[in-house]
N, C-alpha and C. Protein backbone atom coordinates (compact mmCIF):
# COMPACT_ATOMS: atom_id res chain seq x y z
N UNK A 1 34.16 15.93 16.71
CA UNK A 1 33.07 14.97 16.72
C UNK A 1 32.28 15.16 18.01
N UNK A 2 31.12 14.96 17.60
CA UNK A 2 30.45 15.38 18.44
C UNK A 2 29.10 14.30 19.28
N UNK A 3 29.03 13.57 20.58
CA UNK A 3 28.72 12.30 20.90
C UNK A 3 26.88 12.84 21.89
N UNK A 4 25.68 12.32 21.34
CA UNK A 4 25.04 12.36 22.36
C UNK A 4 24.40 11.39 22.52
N UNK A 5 23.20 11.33 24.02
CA UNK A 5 22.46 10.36 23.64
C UNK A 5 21.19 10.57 22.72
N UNK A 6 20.57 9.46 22.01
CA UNK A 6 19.13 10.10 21.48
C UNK A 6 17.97 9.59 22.44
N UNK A 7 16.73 9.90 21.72
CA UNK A 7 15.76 10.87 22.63
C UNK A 7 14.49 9.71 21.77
N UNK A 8 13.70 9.62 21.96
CA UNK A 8 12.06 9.03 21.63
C UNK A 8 11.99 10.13 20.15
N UNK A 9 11.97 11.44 20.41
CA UNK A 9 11.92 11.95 19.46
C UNK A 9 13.04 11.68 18.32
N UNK A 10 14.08 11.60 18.89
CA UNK A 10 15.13 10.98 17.65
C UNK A 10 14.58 10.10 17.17
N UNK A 11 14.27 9.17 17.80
CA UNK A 11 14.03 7.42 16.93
C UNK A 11 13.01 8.24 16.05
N UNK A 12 12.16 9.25 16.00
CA UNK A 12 10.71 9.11 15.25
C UNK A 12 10.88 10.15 14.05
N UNK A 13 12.52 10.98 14.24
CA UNK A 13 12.85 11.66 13.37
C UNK A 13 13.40 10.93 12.20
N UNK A 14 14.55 9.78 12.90
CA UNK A 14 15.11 8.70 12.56
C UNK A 14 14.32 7.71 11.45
N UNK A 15 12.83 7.67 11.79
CA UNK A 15 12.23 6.81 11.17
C UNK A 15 11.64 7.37 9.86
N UNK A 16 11.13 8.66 10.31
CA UNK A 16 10.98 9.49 9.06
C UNK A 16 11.84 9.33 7.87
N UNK A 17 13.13 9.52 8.37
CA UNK A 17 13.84 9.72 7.64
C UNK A 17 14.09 8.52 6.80
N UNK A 18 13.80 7.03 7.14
CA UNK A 18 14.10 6.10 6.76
C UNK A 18 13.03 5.79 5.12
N UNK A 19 11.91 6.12 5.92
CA UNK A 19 10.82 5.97 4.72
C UNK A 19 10.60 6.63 3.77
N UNK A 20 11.74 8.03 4.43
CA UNK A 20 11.66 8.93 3.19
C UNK A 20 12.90 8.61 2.03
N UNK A 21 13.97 7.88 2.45
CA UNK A 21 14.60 7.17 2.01
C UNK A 21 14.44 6.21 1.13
N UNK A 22 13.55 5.35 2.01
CA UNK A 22 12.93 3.76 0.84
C UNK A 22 12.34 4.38 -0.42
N UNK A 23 11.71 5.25 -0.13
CA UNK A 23 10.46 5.86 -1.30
C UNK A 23 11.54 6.31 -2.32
N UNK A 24 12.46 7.26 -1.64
CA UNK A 24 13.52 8.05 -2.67
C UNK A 24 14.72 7.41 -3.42
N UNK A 25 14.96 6.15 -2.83
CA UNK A 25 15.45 5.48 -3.57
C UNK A 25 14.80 3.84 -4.34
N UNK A 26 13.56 4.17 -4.39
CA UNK A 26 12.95 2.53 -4.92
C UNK A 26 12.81 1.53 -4.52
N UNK A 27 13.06 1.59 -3.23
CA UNK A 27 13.02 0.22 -1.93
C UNK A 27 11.71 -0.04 -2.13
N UNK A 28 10.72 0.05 -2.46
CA UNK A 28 9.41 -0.22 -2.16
C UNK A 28 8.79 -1.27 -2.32
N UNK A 29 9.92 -2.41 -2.62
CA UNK A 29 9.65 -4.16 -3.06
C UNK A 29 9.79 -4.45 -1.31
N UNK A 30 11.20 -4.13 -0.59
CA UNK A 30 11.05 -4.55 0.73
C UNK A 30 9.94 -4.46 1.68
N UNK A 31 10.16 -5.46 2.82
CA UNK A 31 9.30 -4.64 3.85
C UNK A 31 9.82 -4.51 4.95
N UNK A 32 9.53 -3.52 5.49
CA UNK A 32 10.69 -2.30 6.45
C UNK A 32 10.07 -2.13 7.47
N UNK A 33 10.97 -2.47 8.59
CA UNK A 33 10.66 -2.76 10.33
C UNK A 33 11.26 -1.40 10.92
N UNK A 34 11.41 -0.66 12.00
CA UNK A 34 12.22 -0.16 12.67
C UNK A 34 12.26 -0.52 13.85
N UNK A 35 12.96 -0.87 14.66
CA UNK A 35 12.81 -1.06 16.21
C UNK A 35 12.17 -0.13 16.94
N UNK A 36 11.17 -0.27 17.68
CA UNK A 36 10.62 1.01 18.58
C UNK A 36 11.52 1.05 19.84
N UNK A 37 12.32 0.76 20.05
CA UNK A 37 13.67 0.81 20.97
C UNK A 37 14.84 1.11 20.40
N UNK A 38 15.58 2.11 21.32
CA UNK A 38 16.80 2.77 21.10
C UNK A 38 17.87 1.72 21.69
N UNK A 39 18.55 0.96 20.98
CA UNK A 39 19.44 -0.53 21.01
C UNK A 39 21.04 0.23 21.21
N UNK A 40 21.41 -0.32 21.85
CA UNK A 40 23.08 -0.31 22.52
C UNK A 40 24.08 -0.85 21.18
N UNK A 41 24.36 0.04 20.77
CA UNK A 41 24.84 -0.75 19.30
C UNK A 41 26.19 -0.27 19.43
N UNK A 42 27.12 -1.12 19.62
CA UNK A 42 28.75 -0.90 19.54
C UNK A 42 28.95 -0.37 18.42
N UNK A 43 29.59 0.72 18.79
CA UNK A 43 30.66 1.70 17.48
C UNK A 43 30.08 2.11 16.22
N UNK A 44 28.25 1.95 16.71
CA UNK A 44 27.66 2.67 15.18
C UNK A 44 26.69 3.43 15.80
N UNK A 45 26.34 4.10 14.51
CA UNK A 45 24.78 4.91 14.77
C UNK A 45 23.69 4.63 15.00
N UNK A 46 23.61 3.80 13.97
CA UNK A 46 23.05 2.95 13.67
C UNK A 46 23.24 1.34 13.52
N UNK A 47 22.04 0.28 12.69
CA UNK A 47 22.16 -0.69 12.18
C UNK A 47 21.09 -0.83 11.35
N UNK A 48 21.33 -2.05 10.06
CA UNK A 48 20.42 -2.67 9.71
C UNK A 48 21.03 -4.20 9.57
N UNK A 49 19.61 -4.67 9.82
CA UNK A 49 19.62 -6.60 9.54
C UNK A 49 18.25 -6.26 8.15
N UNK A 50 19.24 -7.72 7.61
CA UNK A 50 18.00 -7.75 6.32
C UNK A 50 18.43 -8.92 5.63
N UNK A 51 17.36 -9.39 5.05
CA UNK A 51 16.94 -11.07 4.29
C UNK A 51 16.62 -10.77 3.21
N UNK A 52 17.41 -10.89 1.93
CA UNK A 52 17.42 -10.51 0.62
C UNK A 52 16.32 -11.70 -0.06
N UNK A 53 16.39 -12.63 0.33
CA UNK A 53 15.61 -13.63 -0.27
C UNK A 53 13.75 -13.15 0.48
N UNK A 54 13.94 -12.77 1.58
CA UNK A 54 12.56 -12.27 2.23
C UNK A 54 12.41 -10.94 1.91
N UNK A 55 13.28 -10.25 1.19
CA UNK A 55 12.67 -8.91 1.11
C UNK A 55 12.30 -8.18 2.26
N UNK A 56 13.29 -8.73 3.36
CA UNK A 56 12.47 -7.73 4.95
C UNK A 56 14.38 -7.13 5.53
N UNK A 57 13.51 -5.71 6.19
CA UNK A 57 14.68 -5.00 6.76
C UNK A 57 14.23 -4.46 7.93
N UNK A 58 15.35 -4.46 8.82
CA UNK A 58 14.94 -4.09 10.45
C UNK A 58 15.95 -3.13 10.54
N UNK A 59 15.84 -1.76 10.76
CA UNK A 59 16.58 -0.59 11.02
C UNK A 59 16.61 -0.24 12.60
N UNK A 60 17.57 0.03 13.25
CA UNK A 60 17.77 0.29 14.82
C UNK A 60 18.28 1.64 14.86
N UNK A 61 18.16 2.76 15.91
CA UNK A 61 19.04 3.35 15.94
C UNK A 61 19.57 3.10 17.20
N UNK A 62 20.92 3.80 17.45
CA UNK A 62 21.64 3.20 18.73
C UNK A 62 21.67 4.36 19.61
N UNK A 63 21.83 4.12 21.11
CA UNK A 63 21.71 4.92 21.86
C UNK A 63 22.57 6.28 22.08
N UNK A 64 23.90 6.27 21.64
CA UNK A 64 24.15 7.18 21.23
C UNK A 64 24.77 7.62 19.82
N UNK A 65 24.89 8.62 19.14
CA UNK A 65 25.02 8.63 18.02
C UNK A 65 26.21 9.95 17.79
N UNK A 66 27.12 9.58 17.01
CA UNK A 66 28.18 10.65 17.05
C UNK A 66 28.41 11.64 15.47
N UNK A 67 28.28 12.86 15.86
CA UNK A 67 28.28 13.57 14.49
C UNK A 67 28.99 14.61 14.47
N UNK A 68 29.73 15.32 13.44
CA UNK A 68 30.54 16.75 13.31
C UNK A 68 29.93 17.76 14.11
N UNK A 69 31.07 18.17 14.62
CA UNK A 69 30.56 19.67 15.16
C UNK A 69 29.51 20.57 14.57
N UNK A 70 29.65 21.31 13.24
CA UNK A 70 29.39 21.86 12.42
C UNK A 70 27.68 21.22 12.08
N UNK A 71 27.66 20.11 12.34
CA UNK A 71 26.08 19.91 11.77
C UNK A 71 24.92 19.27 12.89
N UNK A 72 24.11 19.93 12.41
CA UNK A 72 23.01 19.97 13.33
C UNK A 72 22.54 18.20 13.64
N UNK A 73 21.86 18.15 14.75
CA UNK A 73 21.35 17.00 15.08
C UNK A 73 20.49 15.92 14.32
N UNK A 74 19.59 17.02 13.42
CA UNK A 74 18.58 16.54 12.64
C UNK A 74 19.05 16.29 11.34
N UNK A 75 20.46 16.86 10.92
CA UNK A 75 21.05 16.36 9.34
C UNK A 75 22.33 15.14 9.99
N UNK A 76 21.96 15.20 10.69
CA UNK A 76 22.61 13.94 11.42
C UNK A 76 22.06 12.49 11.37
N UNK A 77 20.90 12.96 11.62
CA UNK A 77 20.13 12.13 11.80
C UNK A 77 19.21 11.63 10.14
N UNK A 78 19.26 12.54 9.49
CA UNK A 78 19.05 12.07 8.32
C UNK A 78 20.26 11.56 7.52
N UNK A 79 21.39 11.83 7.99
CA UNK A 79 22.28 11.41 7.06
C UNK A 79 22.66 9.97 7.41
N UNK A 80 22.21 9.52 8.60
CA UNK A 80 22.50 8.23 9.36
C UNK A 80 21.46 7.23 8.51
N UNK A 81 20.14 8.03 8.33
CA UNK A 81 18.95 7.31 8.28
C UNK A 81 19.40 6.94 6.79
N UNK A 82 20.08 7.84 5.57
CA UNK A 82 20.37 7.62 4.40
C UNK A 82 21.60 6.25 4.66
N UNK A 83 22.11 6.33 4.92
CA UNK A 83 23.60 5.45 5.39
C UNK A 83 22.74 4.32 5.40
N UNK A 84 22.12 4.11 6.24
CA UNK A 84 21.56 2.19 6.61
C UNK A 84 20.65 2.03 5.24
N UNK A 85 19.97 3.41 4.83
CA UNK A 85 19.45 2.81 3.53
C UNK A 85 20.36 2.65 2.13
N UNK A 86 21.39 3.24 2.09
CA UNK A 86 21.93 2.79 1.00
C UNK A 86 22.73 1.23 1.40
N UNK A 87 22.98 1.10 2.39
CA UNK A 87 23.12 -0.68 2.68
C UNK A 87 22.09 -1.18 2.56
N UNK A 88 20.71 -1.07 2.20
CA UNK A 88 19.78 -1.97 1.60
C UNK A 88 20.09 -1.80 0.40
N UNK A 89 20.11 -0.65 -0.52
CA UNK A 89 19.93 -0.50 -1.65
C UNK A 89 21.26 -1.30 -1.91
N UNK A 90 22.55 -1.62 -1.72
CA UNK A 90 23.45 -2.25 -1.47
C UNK A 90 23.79 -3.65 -1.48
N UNK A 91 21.94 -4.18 -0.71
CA UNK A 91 22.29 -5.30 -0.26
C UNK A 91 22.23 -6.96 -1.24
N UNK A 92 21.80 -6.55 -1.84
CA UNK A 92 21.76 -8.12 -3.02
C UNK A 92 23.20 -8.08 -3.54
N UNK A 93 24.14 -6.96 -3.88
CA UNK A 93 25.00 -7.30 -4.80
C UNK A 93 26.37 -7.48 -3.47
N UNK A 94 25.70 -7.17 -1.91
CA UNK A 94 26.81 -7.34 -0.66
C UNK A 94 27.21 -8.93 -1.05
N UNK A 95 25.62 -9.24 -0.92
CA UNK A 95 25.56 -10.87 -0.84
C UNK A 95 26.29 -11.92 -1.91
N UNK A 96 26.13 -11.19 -2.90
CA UNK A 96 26.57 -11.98 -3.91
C UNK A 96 27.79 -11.92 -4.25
N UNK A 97 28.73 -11.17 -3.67
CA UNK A 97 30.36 -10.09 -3.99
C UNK A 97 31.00 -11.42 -3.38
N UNK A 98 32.14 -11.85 -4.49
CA UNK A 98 32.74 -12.91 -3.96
C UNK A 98 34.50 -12.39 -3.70
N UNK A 99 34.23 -11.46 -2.20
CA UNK A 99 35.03 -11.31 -1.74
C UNK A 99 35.14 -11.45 -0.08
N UNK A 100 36.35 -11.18 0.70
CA UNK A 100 36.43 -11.34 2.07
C UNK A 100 35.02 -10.45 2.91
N UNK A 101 34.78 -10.89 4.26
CA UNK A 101 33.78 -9.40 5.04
C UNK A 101 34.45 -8.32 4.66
N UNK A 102 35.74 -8.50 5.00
CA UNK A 102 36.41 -7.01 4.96
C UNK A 102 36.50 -6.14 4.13
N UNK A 103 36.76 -7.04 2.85
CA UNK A 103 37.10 -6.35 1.67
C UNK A 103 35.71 -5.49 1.37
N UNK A 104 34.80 -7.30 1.46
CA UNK A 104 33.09 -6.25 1.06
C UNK A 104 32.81 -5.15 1.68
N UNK A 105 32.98 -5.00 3.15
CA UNK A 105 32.65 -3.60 3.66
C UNK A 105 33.33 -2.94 3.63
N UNK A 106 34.10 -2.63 3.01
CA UNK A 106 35.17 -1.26 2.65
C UNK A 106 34.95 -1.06 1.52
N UNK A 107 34.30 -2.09 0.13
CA UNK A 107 34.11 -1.73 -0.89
C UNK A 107 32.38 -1.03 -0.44
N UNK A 108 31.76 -1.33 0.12
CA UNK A 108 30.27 -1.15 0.22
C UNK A 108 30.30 0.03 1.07
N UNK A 109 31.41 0.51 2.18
CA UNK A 109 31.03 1.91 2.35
C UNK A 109 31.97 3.17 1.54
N UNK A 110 32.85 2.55 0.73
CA UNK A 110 33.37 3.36 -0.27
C UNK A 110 32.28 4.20 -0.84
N UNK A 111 31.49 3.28 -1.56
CA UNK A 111 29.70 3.38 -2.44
C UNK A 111 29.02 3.98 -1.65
N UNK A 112 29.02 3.64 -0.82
CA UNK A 112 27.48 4.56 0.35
C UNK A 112 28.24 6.03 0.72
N UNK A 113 29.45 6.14 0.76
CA UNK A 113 29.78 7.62 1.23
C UNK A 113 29.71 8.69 -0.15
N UNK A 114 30.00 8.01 -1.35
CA UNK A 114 30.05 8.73 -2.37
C UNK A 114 28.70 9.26 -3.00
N UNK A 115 27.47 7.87 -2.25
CA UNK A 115 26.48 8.43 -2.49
C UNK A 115 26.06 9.16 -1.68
N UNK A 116 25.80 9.12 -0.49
CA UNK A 116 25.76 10.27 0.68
C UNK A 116 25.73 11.30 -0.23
N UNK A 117 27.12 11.75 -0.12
CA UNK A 117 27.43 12.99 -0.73
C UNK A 117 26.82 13.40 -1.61
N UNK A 118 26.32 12.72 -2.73
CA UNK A 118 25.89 12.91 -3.89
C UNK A 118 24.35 13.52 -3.94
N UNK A 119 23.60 12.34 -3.09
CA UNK A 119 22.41 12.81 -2.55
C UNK A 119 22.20 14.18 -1.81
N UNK A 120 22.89 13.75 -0.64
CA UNK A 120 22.76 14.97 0.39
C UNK A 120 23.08 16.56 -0.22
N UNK A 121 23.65 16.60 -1.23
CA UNK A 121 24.11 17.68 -1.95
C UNK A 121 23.53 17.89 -2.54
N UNK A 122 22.66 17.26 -3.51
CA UNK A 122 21.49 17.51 -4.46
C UNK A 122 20.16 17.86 -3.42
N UNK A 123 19.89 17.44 -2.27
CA UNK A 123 19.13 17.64 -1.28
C UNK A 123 19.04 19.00 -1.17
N UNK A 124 20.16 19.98 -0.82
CA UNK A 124 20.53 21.02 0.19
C UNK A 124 20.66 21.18 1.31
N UNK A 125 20.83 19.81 1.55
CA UNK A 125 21.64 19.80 2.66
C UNK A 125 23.19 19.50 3.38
């Protein structure tokens, strides 16, 4: 694993990647914030906050970001940017899951890694 900090240019690669996301998966009812600041975010890459009843999402990336040896910075960075978006695409049925936090987020990144994969592979990347 591999730990750095990001860069102005990250956040703007980061953001790319986000919108290319919303579009590619049908988000296009929300409306989508990114922080223009690189946020201190304990033990993630990222984050998102979001209001299912407002239809609004605020994406952060965090100051540093940790990824496999083997892959480059920029499929890093898109694969992060896919990650917070499939927790939107995610997010109405998070809300409504009548189970523990815990349970929900272990069932909800079960789903987001399988899609990862799924995507990112059909991608070529």
């Amino acid at each position: 694993m591999k730990t750095v900090t990001t860069s102005k240019s990250d956040l703007k690669l980061f953001s790319s990647y986000i919108y290319y996301f919303i579009k590619r998966l049908g988000l296009l009812s929300w409306r989508i914030y990114i922080s223009p600041t690189i946020k201190d975010i304990y033990n993630a890459n990222a984050e998102i906050e979001y209001n299912v009843i407002a239809r609004c999402a605020d994406f952060s990336l965090s100051k540093t970001i940790a990824y496999n040896n083997g892959e480059s910075r920029k499929i890093a960075l898109k694969r992060i940017a896919l990650h917070e978006c499939l927790h939107l695409l995610l997010a109405e049925s998070y809300v409504n899951m009548d189970r523990d936090k815990d349970e929900k987020e272990k069932i909800e990144h079960t789903i987001i890694r399988t899609l990862e994969n799924i995507i990112l592979s059909t991608n070529g990347t």
